[in-house]
PDB file of N, CA and C in Angstrom:
ATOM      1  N   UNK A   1     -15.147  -6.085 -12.579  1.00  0.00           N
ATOM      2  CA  UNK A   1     -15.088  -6.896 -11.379  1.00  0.00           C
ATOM      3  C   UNK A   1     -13.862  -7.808 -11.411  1.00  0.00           C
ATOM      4  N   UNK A   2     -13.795  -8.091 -12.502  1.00  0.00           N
ATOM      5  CA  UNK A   2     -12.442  -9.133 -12.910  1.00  0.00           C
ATOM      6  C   UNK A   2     -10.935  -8.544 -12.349  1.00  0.00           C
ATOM      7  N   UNK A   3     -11.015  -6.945 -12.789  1.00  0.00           N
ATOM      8  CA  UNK A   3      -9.912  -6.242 -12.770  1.00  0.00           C
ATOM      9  C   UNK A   3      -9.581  -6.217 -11.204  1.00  0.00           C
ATOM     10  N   UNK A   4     -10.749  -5.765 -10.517  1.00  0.00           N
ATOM     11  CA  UNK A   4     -10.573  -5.455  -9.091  1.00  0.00           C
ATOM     12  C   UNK A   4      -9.909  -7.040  -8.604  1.00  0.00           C
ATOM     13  N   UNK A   5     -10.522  -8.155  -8.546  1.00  0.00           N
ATOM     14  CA  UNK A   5      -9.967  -9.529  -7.923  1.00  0.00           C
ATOM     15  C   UNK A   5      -8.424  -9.741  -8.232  1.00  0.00           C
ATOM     16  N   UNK A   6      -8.044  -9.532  -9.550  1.00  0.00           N
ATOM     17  CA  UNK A   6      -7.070  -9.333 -10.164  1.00  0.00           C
ATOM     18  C   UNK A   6      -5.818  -8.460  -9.429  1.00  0.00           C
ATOM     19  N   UNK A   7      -6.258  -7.191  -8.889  1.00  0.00           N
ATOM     20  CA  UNK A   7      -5.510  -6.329  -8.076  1.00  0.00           C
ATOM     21  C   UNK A   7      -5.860  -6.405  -6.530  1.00  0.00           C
ATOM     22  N   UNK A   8      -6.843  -6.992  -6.253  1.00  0.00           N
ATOM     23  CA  UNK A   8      -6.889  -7.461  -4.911  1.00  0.00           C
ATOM     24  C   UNK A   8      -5.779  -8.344  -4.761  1.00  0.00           C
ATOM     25  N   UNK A   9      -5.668  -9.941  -5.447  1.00  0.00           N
ATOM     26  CA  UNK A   9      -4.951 -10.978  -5.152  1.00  0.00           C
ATOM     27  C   UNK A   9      -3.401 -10.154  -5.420  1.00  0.00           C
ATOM     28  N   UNK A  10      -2.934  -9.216  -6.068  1.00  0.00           N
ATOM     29  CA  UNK A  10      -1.802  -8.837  -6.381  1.00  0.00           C
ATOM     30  C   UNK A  10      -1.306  -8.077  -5.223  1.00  0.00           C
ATOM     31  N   UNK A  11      -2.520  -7.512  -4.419  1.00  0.00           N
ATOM     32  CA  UNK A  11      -1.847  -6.876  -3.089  1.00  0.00           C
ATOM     33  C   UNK A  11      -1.646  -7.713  -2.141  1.00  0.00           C
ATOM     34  N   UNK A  12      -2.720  -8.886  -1.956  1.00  0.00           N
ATOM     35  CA  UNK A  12      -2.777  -9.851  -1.129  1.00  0.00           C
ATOM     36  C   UNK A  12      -1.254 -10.387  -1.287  1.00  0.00           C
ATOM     37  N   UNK A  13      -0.890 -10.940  -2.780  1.00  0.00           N
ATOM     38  CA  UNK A  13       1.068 -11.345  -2.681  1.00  0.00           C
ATOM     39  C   UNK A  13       1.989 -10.541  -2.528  1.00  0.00           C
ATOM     40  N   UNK A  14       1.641  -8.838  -2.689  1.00  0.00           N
ATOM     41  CA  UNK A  14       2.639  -8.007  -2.016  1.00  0.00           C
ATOM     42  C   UNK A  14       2.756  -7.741  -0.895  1.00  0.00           C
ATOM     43  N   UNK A  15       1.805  -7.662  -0.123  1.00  0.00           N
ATOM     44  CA  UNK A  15       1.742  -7.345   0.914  1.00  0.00           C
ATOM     45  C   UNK A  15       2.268  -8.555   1.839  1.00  0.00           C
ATOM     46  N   UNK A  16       1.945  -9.842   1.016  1.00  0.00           N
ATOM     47  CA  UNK A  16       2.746 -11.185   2.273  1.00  0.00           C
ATOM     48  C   UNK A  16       4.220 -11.185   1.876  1.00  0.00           C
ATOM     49  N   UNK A  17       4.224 -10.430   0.807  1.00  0.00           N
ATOM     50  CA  UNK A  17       5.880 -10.531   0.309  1.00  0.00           C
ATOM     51  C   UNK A  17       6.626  -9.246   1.404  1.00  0.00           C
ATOM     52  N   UNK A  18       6.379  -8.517   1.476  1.00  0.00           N
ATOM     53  CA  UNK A  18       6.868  -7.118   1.878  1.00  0.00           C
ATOM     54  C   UNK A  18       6.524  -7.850   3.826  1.00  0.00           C
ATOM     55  N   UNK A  19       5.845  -8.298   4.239  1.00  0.00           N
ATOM     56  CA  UNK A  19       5.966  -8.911   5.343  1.00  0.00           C
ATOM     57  C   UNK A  19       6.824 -10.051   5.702  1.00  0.00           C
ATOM     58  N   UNK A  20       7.077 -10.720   4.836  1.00  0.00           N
ATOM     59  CA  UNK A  20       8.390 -12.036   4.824  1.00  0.00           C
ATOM     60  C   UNK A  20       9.499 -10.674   4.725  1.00  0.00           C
ATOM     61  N   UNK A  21       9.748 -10.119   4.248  1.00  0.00           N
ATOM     62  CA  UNK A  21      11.019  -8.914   4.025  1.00  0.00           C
ATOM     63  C   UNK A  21      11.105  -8.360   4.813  1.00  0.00           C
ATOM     64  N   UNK A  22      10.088  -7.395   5.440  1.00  0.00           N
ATOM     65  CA  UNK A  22      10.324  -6.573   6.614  1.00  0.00           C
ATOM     66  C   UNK A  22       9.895  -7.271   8.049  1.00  0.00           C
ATOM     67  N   UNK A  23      10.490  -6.849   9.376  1.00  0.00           N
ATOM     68  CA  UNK A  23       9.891  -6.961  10.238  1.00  0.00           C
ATOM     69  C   UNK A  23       9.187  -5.374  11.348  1.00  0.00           C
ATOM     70  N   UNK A  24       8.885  -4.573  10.361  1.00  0.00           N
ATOM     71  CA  UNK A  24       8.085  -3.564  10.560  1.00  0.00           C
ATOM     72  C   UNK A  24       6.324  -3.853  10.882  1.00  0.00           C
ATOM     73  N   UNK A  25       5.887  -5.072   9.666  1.00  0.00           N
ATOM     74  CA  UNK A  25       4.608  -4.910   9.207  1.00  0.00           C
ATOM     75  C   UNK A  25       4.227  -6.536   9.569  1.00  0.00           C
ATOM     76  N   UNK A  26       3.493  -6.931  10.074  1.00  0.00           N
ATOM     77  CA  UNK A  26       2.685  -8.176  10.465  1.00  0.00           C
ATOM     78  C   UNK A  26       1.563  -8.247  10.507  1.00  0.00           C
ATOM     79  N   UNK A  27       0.859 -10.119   9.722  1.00  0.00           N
ATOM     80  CA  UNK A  27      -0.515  -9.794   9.764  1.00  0.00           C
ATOM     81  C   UNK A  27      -0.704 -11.207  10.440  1.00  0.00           C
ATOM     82  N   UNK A  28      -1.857 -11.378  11.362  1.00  0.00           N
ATOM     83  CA  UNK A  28      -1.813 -12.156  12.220  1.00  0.00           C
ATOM     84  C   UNK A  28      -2.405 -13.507  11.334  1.00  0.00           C
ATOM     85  N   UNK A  29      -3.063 -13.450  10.642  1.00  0.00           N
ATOM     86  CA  UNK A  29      -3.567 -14.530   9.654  1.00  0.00           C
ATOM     87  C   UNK A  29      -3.666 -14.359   8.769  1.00  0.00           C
ATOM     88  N   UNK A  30      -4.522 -15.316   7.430  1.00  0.00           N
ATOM     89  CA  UNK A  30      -4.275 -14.622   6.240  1.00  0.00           C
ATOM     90  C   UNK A  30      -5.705 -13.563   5.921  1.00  0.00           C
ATOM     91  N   UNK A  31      -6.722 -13.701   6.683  1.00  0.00           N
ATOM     92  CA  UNK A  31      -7.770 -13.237   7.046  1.00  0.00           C
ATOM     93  C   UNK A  31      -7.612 -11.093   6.781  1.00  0.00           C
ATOM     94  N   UNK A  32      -6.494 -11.495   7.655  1.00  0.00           N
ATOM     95  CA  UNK A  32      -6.511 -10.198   8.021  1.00  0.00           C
ATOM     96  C   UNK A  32      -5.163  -8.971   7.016  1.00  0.00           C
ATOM     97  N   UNK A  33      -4.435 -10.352   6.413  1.00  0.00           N
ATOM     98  CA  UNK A  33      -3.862 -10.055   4.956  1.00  0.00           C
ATOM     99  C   UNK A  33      -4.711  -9.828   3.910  1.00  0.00           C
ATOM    100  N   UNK A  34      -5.910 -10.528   4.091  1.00  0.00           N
ATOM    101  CA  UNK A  34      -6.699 -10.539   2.695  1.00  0.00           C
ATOM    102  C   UNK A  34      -7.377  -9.208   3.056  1.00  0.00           C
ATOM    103  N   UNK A  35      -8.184  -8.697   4.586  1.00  0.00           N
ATOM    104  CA  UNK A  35      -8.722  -7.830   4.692  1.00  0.00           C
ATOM    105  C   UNK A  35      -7.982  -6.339   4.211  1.00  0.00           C
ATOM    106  N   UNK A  36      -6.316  -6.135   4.976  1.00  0.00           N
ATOM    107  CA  UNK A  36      -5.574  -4.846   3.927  1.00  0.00           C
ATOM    108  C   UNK A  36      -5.805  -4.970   2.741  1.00  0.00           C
ATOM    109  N   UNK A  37      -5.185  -5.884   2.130  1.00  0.00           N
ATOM    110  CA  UNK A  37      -5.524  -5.795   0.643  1.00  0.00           C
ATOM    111  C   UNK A  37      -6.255  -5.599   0.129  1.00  0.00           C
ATOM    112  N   UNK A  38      -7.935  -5.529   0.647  1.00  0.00           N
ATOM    113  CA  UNK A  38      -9.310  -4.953   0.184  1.00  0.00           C
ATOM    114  C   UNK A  38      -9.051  -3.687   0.291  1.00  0.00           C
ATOM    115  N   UNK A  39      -8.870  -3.591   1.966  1.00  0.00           N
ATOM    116  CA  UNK A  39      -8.834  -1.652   2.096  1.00  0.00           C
ATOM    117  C   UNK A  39      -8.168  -1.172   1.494  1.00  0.00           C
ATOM    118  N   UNK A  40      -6.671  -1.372   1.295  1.00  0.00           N
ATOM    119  CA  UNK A  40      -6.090  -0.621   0.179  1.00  0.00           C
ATOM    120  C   UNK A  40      -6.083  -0.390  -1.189  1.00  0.00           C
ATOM    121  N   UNK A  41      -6.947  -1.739  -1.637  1.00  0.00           N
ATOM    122  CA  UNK A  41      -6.988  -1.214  -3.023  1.00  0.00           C
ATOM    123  C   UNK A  41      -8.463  -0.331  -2.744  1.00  0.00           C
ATOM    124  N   UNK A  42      -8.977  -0.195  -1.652  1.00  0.00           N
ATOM    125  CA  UNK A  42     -10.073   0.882  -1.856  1.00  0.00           C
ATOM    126  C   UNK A  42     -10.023   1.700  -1.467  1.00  0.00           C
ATOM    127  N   UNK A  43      -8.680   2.212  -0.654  1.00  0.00           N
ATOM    128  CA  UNK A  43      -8.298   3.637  -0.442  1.00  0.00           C
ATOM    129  C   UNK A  43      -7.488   4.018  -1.363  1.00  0.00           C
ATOM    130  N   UNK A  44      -6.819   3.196  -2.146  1.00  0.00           N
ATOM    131  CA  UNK A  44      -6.174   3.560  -3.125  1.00  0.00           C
ATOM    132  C   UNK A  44      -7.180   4.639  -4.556  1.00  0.00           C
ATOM    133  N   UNK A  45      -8.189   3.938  -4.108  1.00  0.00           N
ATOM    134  CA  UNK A  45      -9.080   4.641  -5.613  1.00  0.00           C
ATOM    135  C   UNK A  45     -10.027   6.071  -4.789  1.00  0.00           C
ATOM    136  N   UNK A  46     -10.129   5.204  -3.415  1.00  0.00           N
ATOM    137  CA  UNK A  46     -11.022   6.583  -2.917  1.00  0.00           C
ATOM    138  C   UNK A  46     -10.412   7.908  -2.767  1.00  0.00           C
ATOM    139  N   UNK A  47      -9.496   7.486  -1.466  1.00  0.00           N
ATOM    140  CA  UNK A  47      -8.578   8.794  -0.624  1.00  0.00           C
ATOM    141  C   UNK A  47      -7.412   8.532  -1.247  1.00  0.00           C
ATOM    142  N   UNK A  48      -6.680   8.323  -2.260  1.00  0.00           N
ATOM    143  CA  UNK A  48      -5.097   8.686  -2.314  1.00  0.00           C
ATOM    144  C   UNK A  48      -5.652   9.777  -3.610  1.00  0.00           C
ATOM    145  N   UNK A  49      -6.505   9.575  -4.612  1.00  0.00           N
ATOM    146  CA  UNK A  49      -6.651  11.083  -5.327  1.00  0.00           C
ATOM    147  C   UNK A  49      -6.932  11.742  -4.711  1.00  0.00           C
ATOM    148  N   UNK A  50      -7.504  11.411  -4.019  1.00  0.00           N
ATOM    149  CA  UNK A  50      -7.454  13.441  -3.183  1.00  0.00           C
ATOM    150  C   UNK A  50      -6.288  13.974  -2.699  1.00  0.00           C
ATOM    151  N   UNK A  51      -5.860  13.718  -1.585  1.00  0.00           N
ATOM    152  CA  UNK A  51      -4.534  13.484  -0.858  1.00  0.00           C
ATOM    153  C   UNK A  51      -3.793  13.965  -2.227  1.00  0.00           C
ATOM    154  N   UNK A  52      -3.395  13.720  -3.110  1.00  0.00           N
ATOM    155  CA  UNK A  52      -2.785  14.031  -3.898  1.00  0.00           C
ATOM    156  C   UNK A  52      -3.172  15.147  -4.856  1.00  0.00           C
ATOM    157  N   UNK A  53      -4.059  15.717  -4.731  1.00  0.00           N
ATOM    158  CA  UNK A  53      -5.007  16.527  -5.278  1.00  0.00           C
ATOM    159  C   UNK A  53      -4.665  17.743  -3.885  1.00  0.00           C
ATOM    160  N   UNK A  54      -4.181  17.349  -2.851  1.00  0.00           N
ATOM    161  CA  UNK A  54      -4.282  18.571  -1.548  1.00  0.00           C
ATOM    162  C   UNK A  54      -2.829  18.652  -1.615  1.00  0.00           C
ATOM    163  N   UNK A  55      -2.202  17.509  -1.684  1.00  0.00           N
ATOM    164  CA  UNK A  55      -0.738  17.647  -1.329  1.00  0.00           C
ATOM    165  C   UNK A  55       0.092  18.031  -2.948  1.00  0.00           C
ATOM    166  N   UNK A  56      -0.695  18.820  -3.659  1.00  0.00           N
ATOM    167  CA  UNK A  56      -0.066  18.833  -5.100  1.00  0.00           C
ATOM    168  C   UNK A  56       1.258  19.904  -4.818  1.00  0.00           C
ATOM    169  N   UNK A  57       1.115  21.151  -4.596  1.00  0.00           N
ATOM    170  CA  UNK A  57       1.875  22.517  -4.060  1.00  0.00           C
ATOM    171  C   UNK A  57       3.586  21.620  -3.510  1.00  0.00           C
ATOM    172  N   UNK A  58       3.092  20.585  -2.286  1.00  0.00           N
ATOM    173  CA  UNK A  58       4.127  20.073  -2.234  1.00  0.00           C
ATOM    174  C   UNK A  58       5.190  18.949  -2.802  1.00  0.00           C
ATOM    175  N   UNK A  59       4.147  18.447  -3.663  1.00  0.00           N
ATOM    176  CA  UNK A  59       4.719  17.462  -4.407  1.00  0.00           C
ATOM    177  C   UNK A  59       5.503  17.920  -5.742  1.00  0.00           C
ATOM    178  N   UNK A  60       4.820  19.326  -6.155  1.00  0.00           N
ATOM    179  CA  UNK A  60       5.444  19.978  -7.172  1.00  0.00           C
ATOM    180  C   UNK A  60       7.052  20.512  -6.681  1.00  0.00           C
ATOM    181  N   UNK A  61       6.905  21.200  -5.429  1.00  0.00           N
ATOM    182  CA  UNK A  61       8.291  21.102  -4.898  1.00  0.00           C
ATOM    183  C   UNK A  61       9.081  20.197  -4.696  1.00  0.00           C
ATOM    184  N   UNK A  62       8.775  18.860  -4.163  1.00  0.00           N
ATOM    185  CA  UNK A  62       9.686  17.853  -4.238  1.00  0.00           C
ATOM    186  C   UNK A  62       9.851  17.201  -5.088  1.00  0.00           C
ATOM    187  N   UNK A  63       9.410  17.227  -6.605  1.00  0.00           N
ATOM    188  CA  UNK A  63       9.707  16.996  -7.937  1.00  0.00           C
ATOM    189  C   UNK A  63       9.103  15.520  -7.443  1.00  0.00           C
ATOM    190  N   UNK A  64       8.009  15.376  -7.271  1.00  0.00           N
ATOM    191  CA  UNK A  64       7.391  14.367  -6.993  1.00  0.00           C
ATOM    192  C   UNK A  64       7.276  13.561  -5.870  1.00  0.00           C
ATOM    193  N   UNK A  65       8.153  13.435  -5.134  1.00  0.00           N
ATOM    194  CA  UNK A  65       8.800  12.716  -4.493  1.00  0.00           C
ATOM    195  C   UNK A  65       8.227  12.456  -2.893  1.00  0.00           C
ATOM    196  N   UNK A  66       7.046  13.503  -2.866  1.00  0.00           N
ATOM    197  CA  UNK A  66       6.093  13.264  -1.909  1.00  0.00           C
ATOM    198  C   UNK A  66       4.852  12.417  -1.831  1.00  0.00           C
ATOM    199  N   UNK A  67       4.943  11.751  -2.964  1.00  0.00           N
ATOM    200  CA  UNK A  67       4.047  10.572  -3.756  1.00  0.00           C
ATOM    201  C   UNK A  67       4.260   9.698  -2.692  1.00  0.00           C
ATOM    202  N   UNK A  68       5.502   9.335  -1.854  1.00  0.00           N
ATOM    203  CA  UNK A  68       5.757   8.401  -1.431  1.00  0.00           C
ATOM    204  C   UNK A  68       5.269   8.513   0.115  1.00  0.00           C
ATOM    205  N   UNK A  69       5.129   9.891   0.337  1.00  0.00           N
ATOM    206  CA  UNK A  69       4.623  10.143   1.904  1.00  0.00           C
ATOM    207  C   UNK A  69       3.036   9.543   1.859  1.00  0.00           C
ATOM    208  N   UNK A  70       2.471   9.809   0.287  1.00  0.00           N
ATOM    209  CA  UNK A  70       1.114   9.939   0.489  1.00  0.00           C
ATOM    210  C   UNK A  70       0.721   8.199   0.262  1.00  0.00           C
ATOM    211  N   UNK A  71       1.507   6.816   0.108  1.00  0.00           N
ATOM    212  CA  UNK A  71       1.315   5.963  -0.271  1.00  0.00           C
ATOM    213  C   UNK A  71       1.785   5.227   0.907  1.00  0.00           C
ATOM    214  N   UNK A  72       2.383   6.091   1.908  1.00  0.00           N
ATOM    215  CA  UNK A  72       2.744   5.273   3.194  1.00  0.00           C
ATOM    216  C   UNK A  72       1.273   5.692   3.658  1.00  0.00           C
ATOM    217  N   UNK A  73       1.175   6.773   3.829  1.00  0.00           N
ATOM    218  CA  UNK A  73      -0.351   7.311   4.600  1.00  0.00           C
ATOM    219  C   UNK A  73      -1.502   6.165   4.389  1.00  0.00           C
ATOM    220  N   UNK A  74      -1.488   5.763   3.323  1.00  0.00           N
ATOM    221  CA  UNK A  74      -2.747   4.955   2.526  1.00  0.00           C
ATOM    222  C   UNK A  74      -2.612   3.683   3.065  1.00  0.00           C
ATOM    223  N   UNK A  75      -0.892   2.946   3.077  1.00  0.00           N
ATOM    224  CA  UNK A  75      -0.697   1.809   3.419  1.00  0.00           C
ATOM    225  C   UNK A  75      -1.117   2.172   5.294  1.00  0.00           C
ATOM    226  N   UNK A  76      -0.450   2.888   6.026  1.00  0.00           N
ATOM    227  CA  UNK A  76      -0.513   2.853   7.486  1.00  0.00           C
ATOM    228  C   UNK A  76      -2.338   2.861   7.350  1.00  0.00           C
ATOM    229  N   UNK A  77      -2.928   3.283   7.136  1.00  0.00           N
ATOM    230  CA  UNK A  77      -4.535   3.895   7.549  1.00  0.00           C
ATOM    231  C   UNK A  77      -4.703   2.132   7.017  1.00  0.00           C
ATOM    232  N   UNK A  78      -4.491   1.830   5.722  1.00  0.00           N
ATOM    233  CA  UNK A  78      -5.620   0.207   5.600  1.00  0.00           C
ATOM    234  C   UNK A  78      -4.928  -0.894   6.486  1.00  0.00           C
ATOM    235  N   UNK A  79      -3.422  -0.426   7.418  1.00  0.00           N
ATOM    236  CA  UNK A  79      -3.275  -1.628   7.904  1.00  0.00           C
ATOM    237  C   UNK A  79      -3.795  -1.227   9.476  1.00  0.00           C
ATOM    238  N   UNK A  80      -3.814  -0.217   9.722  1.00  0.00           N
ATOM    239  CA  UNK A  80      -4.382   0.416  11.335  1.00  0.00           C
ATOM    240  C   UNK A  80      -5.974   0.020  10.756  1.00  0.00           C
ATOM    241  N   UNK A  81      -6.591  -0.311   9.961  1.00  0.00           N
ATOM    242  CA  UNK A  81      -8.219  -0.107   9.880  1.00  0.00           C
ATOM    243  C   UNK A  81      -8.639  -1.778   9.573  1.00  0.00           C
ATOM    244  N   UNK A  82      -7.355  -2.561   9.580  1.00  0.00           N
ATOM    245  CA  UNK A  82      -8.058  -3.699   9.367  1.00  0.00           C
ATOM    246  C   UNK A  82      -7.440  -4.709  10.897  1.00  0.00           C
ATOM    247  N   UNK A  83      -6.528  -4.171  11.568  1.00  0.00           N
ATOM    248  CA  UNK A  83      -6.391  -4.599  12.610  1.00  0.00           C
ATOM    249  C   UNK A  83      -4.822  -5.042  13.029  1.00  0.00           C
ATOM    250  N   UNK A  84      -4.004  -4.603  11.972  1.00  0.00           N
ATOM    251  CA  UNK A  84      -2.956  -5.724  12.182  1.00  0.00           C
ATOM    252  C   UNK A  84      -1.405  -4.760  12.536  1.00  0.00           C
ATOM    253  N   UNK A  85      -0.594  -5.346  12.489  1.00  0.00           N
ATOM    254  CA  UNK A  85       0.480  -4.355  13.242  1.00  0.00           C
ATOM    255  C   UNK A  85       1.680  -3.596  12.395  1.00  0.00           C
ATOM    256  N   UNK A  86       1.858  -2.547  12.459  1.00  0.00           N
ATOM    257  CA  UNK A  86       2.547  -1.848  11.541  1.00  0.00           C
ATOM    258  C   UNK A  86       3.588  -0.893  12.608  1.00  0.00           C
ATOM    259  N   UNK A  87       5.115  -0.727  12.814  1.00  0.00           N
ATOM    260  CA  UNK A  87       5.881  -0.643  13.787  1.00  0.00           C
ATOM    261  C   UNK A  87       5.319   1.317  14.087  1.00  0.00           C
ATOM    262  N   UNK A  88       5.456   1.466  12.439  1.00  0.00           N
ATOM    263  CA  UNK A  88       5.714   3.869  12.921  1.00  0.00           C
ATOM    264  C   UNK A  88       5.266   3.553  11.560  1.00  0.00           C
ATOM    265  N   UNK A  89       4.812   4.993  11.593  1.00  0.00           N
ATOM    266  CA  UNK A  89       4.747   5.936  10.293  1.00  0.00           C
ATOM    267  C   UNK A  89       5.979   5.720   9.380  1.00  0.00           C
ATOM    268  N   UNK A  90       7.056   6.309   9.327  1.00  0.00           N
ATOM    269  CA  UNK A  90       7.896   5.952   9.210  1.00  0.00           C
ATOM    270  C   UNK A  90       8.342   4.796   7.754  1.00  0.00           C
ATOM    271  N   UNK A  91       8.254   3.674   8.896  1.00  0.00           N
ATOM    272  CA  UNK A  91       8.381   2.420   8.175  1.00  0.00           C
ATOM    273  C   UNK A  91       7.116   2.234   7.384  1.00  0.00           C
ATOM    274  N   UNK A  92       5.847   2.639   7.272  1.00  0.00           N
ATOM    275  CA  UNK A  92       4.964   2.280   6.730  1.00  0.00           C
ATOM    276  C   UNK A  92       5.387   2.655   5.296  1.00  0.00           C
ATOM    277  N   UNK A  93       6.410   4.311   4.981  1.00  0.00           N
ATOM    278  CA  UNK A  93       6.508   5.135   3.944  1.00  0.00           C
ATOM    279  C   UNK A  93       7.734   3.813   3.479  1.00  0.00           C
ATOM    280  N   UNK A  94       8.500   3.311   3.982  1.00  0.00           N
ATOM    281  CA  UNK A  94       9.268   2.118   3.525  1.00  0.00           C
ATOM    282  C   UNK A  94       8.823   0.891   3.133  1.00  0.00           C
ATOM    283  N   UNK A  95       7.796   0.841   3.808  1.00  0.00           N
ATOM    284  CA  UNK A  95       7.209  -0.338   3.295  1.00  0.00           C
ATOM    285  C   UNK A  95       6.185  -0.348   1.637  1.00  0.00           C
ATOM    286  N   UNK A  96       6.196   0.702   2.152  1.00  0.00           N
ATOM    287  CA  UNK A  96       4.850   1.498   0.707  1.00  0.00           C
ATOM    288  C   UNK A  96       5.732   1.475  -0.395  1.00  0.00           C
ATOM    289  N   UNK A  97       6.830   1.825  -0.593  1.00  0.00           N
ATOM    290  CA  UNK A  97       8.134   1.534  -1.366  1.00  0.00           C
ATOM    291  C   UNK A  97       8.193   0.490  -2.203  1.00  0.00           C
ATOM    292  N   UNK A  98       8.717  -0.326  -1.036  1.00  0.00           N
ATOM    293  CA  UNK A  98       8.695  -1.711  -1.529  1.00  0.00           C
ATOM    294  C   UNK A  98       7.538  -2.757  -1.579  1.00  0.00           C
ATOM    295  N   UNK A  99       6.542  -2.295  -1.460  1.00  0.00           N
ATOM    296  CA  UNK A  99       5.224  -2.465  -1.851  1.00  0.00           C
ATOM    297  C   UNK A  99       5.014  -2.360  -3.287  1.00  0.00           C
ATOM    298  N   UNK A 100       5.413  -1.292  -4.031  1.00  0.00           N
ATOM    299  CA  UNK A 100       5.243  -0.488  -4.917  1.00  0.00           C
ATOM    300  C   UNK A 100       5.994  -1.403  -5.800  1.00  0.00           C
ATOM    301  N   UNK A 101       7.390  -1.734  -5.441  1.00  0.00           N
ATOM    302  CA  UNK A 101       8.163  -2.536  -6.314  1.00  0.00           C
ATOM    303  C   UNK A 101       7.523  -3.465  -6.863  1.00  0.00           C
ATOM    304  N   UNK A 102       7.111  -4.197  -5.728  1.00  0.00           N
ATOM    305  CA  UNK A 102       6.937  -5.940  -5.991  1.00  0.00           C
ATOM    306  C   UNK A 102       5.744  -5.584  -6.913  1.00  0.00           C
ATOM    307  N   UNK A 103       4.767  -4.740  -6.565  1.00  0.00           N
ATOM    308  CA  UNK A 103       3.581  -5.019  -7.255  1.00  0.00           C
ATOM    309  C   UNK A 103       3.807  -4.394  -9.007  1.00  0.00           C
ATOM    310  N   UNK A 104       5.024  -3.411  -8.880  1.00  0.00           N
ATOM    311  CA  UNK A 104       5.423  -3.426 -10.414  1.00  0.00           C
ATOM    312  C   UNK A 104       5.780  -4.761 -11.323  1.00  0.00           C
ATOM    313  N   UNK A 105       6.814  -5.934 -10.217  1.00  0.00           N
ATOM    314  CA  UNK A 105       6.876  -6.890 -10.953  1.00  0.00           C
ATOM    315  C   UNK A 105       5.961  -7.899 -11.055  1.00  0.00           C
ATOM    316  N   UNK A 106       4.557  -7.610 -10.537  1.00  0.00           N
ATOM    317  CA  UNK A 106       3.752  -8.676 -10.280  1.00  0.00           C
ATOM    318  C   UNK A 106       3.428  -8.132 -11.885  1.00  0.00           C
ATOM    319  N   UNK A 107       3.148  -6.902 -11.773  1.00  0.00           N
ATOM    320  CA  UNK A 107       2.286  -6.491 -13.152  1.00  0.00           C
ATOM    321  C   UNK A 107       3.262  -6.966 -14.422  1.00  0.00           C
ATOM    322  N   UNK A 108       4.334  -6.869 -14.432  1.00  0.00           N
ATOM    323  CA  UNK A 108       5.222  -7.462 -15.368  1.00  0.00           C
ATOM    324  C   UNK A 108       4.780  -9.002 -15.380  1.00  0.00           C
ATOM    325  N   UNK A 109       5.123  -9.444 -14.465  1.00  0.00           N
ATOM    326  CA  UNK A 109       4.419 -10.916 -14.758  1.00  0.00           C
ATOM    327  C   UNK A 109       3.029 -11.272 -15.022  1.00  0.00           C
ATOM    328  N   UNK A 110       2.244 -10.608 -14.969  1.00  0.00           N
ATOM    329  CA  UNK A 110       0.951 -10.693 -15.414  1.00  0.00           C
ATOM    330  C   UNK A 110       0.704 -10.485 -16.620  1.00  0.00           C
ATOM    331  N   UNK A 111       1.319  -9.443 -17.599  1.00  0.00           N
ATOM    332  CA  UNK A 111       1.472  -9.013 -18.912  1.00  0.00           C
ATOM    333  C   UNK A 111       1.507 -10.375 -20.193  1.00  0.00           C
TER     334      UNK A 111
END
């Protein structure tokens, strides 16, 4: 339970970080920041193994690199499911990016 709060609050600061950075992705309060950050870390464990488990054939062709289609998918679906505004598809796969970053250096700083 510890672990999950732990990676909740870490999306909760990426996700307000990657919104001060981009103007693709907006959340109208922090309500509704805190709410993505639930869904995604729970689509992250539910639906991105699968998804990645379907999209393997192509990911083996792009020497991985379709990891990143399937982490925009995850980010667009928890920010369309919790209410808040995200510009395209697109930018979501950019934002998922640099999503990805920050929350590498969060984990560095957590260490």
């Amino acid at each position: 339970m510890k672990k999950m709060m732990i990676v909740w609050a870490a999306n909760i600061i990426s996700l307000w970080v990657v919104d001060a950075l981009m103007k693709s992705i907006a959340f109208y309060d922090f309500w509704a920041l805190a709410l993505t950050a639930l869904l995604l870390s729970i689509l992250n464990v539910t639906l991105k193994p699968f998804l990645k488990l379907l999209s393997l054939p192509i990911s083996i062709l792009t020497l991985g690199l379709f990891s990143w289609v399937i982490d925009g998918i995850v980010l667009y679906l928890a920010i369309k499911l919790s209410g808040s505004y995200i510009s395209s598809f697109g930018m979501a796969v950019v934002d998922s990016i640099i999503l990805s970053l920050v929350n590498s250096g969060l984990g560095l700083l957590m260490e």
